[in-house]
Protein backbone atom coordinates (compact mmCIF):
# COMPACT_ATOMS: atom_id res chain seq x y z
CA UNK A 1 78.63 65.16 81.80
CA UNK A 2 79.78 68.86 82.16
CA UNK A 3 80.30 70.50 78.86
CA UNK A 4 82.78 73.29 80.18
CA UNK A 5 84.46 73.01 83.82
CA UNK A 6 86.21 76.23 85.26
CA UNK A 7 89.45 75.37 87.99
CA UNK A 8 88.93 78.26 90.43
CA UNK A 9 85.74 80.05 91.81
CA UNK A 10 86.94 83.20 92.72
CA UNK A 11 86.00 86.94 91.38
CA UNK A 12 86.66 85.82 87.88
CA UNK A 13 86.04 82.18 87.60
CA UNK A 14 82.85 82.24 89.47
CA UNK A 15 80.77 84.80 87.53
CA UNK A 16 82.23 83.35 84.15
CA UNK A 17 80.81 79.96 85.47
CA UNK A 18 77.75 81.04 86.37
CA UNK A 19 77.68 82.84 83.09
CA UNK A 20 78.41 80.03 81.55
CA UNK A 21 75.46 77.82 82.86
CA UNK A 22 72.70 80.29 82.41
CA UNK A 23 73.21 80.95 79.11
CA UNK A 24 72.28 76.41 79.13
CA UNK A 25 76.00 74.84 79.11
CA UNK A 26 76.51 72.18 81.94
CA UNK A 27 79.05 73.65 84.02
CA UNK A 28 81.07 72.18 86.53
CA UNK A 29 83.30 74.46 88.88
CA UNK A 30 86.18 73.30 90.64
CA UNK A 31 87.81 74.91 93.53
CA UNK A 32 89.88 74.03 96.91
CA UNK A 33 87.80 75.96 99.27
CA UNK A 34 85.61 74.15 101.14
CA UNK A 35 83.42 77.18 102.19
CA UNK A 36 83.26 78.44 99.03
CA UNK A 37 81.83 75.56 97.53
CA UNK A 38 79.22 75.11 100.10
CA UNK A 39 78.25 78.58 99.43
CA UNK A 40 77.58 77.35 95.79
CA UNK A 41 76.01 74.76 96.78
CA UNK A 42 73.71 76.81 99.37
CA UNK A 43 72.82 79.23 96.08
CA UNK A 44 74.79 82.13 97.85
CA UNK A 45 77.27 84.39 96.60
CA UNK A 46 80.15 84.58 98.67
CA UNK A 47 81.26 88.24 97.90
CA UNK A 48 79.99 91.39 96.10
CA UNK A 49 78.90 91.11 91.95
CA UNK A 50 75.98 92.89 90.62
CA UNK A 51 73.67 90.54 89.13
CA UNK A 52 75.45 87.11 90.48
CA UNK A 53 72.93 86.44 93.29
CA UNK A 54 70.41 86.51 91.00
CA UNK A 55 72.37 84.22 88.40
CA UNK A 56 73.16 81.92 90.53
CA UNK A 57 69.96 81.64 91.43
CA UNK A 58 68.32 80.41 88.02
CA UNK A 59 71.54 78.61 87.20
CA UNK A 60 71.33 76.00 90.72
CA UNK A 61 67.46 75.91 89.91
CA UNK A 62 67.53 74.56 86.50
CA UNK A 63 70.75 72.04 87.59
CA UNK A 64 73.25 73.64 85.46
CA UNK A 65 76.05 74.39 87.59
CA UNK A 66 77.98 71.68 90.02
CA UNK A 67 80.66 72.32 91.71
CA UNK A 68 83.90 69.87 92.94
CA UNK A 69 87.16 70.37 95.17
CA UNK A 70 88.56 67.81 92.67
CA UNK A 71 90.87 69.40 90.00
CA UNK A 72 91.10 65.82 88.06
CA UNK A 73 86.94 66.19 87.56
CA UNK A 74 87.05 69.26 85.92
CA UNK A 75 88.63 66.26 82.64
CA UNK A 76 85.13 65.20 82.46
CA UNK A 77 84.15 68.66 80.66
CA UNK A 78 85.08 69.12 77.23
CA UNK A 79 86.80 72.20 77.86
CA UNK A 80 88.48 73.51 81.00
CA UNK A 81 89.34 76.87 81.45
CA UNK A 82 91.82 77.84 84.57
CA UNK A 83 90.96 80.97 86.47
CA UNK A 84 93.54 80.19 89.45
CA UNK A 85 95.46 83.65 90.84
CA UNK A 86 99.00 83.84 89.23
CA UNK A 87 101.14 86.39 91.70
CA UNK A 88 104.07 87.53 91.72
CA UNK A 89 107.44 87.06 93.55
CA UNK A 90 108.73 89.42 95.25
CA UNK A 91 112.24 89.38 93.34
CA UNK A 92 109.66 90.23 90.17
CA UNK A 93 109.21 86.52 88.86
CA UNK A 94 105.63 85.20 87.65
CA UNK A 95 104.41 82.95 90.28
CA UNK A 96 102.51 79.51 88.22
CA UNK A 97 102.63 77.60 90.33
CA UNK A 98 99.08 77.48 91.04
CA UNK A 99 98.43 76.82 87.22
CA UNK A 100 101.40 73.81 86.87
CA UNK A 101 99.49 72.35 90.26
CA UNK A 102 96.29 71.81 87.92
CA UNK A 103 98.10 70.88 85.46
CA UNK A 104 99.79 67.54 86.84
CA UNK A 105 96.77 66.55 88.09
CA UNK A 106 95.00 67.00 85.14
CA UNK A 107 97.83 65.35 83.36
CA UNK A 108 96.43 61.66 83.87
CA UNK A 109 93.05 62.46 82.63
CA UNK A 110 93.69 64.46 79.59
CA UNK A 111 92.42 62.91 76.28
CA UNK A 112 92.02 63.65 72.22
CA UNK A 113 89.71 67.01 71.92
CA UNK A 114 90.41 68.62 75.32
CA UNK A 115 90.65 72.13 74.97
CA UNK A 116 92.55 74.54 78.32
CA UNK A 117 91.84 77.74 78.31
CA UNK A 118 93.79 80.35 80.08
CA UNK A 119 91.98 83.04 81.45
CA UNK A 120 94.23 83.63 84.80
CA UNK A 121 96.69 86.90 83.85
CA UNK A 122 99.63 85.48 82.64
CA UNK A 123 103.22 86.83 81.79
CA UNK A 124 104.20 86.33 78.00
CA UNK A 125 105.18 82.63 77.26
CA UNK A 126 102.87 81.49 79.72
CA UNK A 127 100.45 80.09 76.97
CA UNK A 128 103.18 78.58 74.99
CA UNK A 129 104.63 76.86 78.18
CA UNK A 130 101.41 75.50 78.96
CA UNK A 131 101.52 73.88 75.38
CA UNK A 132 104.83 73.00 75.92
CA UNK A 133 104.52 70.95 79.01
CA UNK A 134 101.77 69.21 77.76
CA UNK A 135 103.12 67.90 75.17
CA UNK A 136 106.66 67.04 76.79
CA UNK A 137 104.54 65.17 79.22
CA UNK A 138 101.88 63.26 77.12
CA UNK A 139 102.95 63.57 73.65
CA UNK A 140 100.24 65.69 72.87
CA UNK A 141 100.12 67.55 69.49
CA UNK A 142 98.59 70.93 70.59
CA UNK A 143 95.85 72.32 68.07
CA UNK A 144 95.66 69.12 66.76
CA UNK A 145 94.99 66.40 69.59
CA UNK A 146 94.29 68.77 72.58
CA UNK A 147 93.75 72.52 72.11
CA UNK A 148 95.34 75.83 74.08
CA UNK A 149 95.06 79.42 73.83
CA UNK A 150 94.63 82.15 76.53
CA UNK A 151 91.28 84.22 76.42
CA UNK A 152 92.32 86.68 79.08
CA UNK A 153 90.08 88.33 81.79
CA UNK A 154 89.38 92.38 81.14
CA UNK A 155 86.36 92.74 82.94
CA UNK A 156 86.09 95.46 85.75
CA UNK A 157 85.06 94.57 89.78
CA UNK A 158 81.52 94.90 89.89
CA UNK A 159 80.72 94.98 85.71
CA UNK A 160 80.94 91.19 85.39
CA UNK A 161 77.42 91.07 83.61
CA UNK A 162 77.88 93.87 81.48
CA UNK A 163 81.15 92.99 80.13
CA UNK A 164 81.00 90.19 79.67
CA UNK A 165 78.55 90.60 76.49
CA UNK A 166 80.42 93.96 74.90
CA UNK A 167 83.89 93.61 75.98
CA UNK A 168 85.81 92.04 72.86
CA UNK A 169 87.27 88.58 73.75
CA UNK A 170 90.85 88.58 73.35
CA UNK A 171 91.88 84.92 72.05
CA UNK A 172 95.65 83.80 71.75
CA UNK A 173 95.40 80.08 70.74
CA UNK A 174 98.48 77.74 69.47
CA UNK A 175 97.95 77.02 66.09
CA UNK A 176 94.57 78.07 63.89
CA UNK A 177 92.67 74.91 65.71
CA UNK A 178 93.04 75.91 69.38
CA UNK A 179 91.97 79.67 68.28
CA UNK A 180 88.78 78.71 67.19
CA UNK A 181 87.89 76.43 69.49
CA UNK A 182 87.99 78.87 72.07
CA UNK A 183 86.56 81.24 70.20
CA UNK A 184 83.33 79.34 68.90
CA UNK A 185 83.18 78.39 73.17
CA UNK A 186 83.22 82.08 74.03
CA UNK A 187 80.93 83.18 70.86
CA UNK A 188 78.05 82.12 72.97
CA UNK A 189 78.81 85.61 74.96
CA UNK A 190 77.45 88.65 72.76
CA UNK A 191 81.20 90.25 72.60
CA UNK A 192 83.10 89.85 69.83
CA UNK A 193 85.85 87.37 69.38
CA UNK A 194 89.46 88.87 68.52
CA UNK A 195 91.74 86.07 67.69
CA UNK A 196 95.73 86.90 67.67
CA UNK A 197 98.72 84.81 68.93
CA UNK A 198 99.33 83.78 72.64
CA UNK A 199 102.39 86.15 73.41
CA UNK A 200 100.27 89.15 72.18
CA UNK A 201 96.85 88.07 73.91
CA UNK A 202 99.12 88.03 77.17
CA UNK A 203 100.50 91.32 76.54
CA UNK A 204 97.17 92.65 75.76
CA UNK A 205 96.32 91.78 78.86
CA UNK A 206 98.72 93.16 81.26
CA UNK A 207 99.55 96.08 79.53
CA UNK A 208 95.48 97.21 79.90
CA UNK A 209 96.65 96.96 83.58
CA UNK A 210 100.07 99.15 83.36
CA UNK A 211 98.57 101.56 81.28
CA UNK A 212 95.81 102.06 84.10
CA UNK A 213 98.29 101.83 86.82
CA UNK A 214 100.93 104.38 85.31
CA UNK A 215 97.64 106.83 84.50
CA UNK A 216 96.90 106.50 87.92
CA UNK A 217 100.41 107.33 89.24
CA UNK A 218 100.54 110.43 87.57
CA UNK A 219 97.37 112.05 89.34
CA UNK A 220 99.12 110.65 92.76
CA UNK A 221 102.82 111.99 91.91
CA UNK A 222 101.13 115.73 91.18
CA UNK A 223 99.21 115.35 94.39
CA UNK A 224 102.65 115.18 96.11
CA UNK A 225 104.14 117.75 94.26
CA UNK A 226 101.29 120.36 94.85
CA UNK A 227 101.91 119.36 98.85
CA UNK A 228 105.89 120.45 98.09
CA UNK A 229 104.61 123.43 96.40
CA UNK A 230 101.56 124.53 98.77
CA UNK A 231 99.06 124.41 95.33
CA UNK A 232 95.80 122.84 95.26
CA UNK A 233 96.04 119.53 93.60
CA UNK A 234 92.25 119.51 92.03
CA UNK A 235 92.47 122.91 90.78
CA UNK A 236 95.28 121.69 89.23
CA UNK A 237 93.87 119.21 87.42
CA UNK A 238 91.31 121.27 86.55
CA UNK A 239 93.69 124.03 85.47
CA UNK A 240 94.84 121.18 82.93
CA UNK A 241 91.55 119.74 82.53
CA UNK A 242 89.38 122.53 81.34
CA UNK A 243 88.63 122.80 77.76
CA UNK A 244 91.80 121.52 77.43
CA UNK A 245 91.82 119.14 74.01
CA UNK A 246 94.89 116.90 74.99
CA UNK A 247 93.77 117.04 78.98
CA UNK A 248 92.30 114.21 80.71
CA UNK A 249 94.75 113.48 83.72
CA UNK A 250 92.91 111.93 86.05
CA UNK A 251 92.08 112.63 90.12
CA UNK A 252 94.52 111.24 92.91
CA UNK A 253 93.46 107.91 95.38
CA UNK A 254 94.41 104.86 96.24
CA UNK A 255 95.57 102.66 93.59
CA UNK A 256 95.93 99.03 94.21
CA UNK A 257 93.93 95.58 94.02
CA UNK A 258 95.47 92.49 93.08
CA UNK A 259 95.79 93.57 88.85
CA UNK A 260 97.16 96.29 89.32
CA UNK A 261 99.81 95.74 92.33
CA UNK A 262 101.31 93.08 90.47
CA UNK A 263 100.38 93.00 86.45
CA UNK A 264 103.08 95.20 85.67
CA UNK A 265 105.79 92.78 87.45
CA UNK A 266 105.08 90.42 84.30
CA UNK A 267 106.74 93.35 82.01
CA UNK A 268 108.97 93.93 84.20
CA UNK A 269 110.35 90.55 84.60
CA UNK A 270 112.39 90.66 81.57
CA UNK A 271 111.84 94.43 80.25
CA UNK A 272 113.91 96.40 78.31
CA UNK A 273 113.62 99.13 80.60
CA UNK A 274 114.06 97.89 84.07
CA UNK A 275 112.85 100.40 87.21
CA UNK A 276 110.69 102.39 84.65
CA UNK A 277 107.34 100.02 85.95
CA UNK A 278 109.00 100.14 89.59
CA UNK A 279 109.03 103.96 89.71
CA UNK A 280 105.03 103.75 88.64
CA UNK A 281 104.71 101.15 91.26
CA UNK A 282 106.97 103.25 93.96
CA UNK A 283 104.22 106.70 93.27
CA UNK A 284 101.29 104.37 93.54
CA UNK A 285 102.67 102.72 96.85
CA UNK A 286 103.59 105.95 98.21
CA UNK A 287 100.42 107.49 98.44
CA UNK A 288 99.86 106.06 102.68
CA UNK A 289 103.08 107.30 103.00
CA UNK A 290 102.59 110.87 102.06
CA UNK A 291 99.00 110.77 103.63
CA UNK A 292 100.22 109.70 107.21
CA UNK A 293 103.46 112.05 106.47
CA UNK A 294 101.00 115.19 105.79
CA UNK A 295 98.77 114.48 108.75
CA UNK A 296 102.34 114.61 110.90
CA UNK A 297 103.40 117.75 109.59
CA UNK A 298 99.54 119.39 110.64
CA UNK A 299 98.99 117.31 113.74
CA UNK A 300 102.22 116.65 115.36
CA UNK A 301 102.87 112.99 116.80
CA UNK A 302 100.18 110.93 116.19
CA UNK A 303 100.85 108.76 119.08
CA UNK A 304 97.20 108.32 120.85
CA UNK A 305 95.93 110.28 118.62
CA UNK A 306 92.31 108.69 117.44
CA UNK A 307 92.38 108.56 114.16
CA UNK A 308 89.57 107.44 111.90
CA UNK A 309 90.00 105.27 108.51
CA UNK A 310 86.79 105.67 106.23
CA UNK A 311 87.11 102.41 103.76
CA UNK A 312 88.98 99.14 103.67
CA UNK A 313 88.58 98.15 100.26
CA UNK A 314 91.00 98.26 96.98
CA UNK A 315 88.54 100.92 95.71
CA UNK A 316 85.20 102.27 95.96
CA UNK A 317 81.80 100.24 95.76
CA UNK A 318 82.87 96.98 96.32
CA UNK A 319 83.57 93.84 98.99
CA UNK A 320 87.22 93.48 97.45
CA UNK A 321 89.80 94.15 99.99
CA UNK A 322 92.80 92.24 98.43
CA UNK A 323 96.06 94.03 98.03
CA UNK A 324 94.35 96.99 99.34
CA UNK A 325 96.81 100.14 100.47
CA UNK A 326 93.67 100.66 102.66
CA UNK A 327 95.37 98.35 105.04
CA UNK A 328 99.01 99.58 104.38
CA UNK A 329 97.51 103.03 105.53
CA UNK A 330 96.57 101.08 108.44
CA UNK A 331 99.67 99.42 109.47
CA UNK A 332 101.27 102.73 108.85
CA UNK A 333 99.24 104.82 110.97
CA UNK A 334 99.68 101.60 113.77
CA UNK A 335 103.28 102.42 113.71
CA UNK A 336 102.85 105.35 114.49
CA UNK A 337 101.07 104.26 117.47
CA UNK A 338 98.01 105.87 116.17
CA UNK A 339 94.36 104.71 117.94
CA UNK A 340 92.91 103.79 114.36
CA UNK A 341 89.29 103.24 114.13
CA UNK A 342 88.33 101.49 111.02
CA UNK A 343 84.91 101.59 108.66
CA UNK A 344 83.70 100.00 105.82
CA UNK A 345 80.25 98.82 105.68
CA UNK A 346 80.52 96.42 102.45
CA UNK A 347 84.29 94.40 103.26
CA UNK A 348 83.97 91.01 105.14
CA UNK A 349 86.69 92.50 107.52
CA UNK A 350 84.60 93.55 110.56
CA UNK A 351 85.08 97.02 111.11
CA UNK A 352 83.47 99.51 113.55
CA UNK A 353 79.71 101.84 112.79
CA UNK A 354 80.33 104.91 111.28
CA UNK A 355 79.55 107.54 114.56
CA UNK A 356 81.68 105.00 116.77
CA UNK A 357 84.64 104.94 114.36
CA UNK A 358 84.80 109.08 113.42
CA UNK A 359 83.38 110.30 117.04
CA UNK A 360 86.00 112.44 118.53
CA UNK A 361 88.24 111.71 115.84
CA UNK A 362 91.39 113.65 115.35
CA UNK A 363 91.73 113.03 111.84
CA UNK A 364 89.70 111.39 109.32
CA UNK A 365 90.69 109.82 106.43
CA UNK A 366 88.60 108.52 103.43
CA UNK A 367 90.68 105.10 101.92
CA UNK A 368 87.89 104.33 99.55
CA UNK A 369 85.63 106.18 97.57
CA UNK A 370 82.66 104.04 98.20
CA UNK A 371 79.27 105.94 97.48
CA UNK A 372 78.69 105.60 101.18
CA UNK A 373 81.20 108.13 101.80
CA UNK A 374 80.71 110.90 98.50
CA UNK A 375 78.94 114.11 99.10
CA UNK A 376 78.46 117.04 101.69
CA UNK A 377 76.20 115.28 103.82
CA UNK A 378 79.09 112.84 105.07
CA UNK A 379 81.50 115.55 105.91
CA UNK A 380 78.52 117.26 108.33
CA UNK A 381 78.31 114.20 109.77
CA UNK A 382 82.25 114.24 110.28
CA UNK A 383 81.53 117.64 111.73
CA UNK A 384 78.97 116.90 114.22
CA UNK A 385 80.88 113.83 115.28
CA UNK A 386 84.66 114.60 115.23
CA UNK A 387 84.30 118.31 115.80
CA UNK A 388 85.93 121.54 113.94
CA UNK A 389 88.97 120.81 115.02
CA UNK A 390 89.56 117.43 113.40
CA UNK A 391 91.47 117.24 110.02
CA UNK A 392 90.20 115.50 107.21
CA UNK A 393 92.20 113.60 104.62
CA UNK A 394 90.79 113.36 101.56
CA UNK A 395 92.60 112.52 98.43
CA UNK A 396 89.42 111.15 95.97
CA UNK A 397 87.72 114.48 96.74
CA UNK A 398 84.76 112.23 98.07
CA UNK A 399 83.17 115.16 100.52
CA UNK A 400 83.96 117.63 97.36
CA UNK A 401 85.42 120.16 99.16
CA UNK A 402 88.42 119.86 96.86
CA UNK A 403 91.23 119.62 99.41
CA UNK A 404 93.60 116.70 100.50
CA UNK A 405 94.17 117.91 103.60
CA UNK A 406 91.75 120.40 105.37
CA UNK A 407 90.08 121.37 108.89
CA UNK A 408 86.76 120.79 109.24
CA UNK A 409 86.45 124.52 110.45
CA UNK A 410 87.36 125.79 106.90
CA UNK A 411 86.21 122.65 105.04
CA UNK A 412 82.60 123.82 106.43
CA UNK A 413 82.14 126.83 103.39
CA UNK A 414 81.99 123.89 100.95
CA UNK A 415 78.42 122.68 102.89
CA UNK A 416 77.03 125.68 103.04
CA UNK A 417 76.51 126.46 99.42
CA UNK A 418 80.00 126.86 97.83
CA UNK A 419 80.38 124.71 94.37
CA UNK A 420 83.37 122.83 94.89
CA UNK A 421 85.56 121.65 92.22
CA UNK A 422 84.49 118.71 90.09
């Protein structure tokens, strides 16, 4: 019998799982996708996460992981902890209905000393109407007879293994009984357990999320004013930057992935200050705007114009390509019935080789600072493949000539010796 079983084998439930199981717990993952749980099955990792492959390895080797496409299995375990994606509406409404799905069929096979654990992002009350329903439908006292608390997910793409051991655990339980239940099942992690109350473990939680997504915004609203203004947006920064005690804005780029996109539409759902998260949200989304806007203004129409799209994913160095603006840069640049040319050599997405998608390129543009793309060496090969005449678009400074927007003719100083900006 599985000790723990985790409903949901994506990019957090599947690395927690498999985290789970090699540190010895029987673990028993649960998902709907049938080619996902083959994959599981087959011992292969079906996207990017430092360290899983090799996990997953020892874990199917010593028997400790199983997986199921049956939601009403995952009642065998002891404790069950729901990873299952919670979007948003677009009318800014919480979307659970992933989360009540498992929850009815769960319903049937609850019993005395269950314990659910939350780890999905969640808007406030979530937690409490988890409890709520629970109880409504089976009579259940919570933290006495069954136990619930959310222990959200803070970990970063790609860090799963690191984090997992020194970020604290956040744990909102109802009542003292479901808090430490959680907690003693997440002490066998290295982190530290922080217990609080569900409403401000959920806000903990998204409001990591806004606070990284307005940052961001600000870098990306500057880069558009410095375009208005015909200033240099990373000698800006560095103008504010330097030596600077109360500095530390960061650089412009794409901003999206599927936290960020849509965690601050859980504030914003009933906040106190309506539009003040949508404005964030408008700079962020505006950035493929004002990059295929710019490239107009130095090109001209950019119908038939080849143009070259460096990067798919929601950000650099990894497979993710959900809610990327990656592809909204796309679609823009198709609208403007643009010949795109698209490459990313670590997305599932096929996508074209490098020299095929930037050779005789009117404009490049870098959507994702994956290491593939950073230093001089890139933009030479840009240069011997699209030619001096081609403009490159830049905004995470990845070629570190320090310009948004630049020719290669004049971009060509900053190989040849000249120390560009950090």
């Amino acid at each position: 019998m599985p000790e723990v079983a985790v409903i949901g084998l994506g990019r957090i439930g599947l690395p927690l799982a498999i985290s789970f199981a090699d540190r010895g717990l029987t673990v028993l993952g649960v998902d709907k996708d049938a080619d996902r749980l083959q994959a599981v099955r087959d011992a292969r990792m079906p996207f990017e996460e430092p360290g899983a492959q090799e996990a997953l390895d020892r874990v199917r080797a010593a028997g400790t992981l199983t997986v199921s496409d049956s939601v009403a299995d995952a009642a065998l375990a002891e404790h069950i902890v729901i990873t299952l994606g919670t979007p948003s509406f677009s009318h800014i409404e919480i979307d659970i209905s992933d989360i009540r799905s498992a929850l009815d069929d769960l319903l049937g096979h609850l019993r005395d000393g269950h314990t659910i654990v939350l780890r999905s992002t969640i808007a406030p009350g979530t937690t409490d109407f988890v409890a709520g329903y629970l109880a409504k439908q089976r009579g259940f006292a919570i933290g006495e007879d069954v136990f619930v608390a959310h222990a959200p997910e803070r970990i970063a793409a790609g860090r799963f293994f690191e984090e997992i051991d020194t970020l604290p655990c956040i744990v909102g339980g109802v009542g003292a009984g479901s808090g430490e239940r959680v907690g003693a099942l997440f002490s066998i992690f290295a982190a530290p357990i922080v217990q609080t109350t569900p409403a401000q473990a959920e806000l903990a939680k998204i409001w990591t999320n806004i606070l990284r997504y307005a940052n961001f915004a600000l870098p990306n609203l500057l880069m558009m004013d410095c375009e208005q203004h015909g200033a240099n947006v990373f000698e800006v920064i560095d103008l504010i930057n330097r030596d600077y005690p109360r500095g530390g804005i960061a650089k412009p780029g794409f901003t999206g992935g599927t936290c960020l996109r849509k965690d601050f539409a859980f504030s914003e759902e009933r906040s106190n200050a309506p539009g003040m998260l949508l404005a964030v949200s408008r700079v962020n989304e505006s950035v493929p705007v004002f990059l295929v806007e710019g490239m107009k203004r130095r090109l001209g129409s950019l119908n038939g114009r080849k143009i070259a799209v460096l990067g798919l994913a929601f950000k650099g160095n990894t497979d993710d390509e959900r809610d990327s603006l990656a592809h909204k840069l796309v679609r823009l640049l198709e609208r403007e019935l643009a010949d795109v040319a698209v490459h990313d050599p670590r997305v599932p997405t096929p996508t074209r080789p490098f020299d095929d998608a930037v050779a005789g390129a009117d404009a490049v543009v870098v959507a994702a600072n994956h290491e593939e793309f950073i230093g001089p060496d890139v933009l030479r090969a840009v240069t011997t493949l699209a030619g001096s005449d081609a403009l490159v678009v830049d905004p995470w400074n990845c070629f570190g000539a320090a310009q948004v927007f630049g020719y290669v003719a004049e971009l060509g100083a900053y190989t040849n010796g000249r120390v560009a900006l950090p």
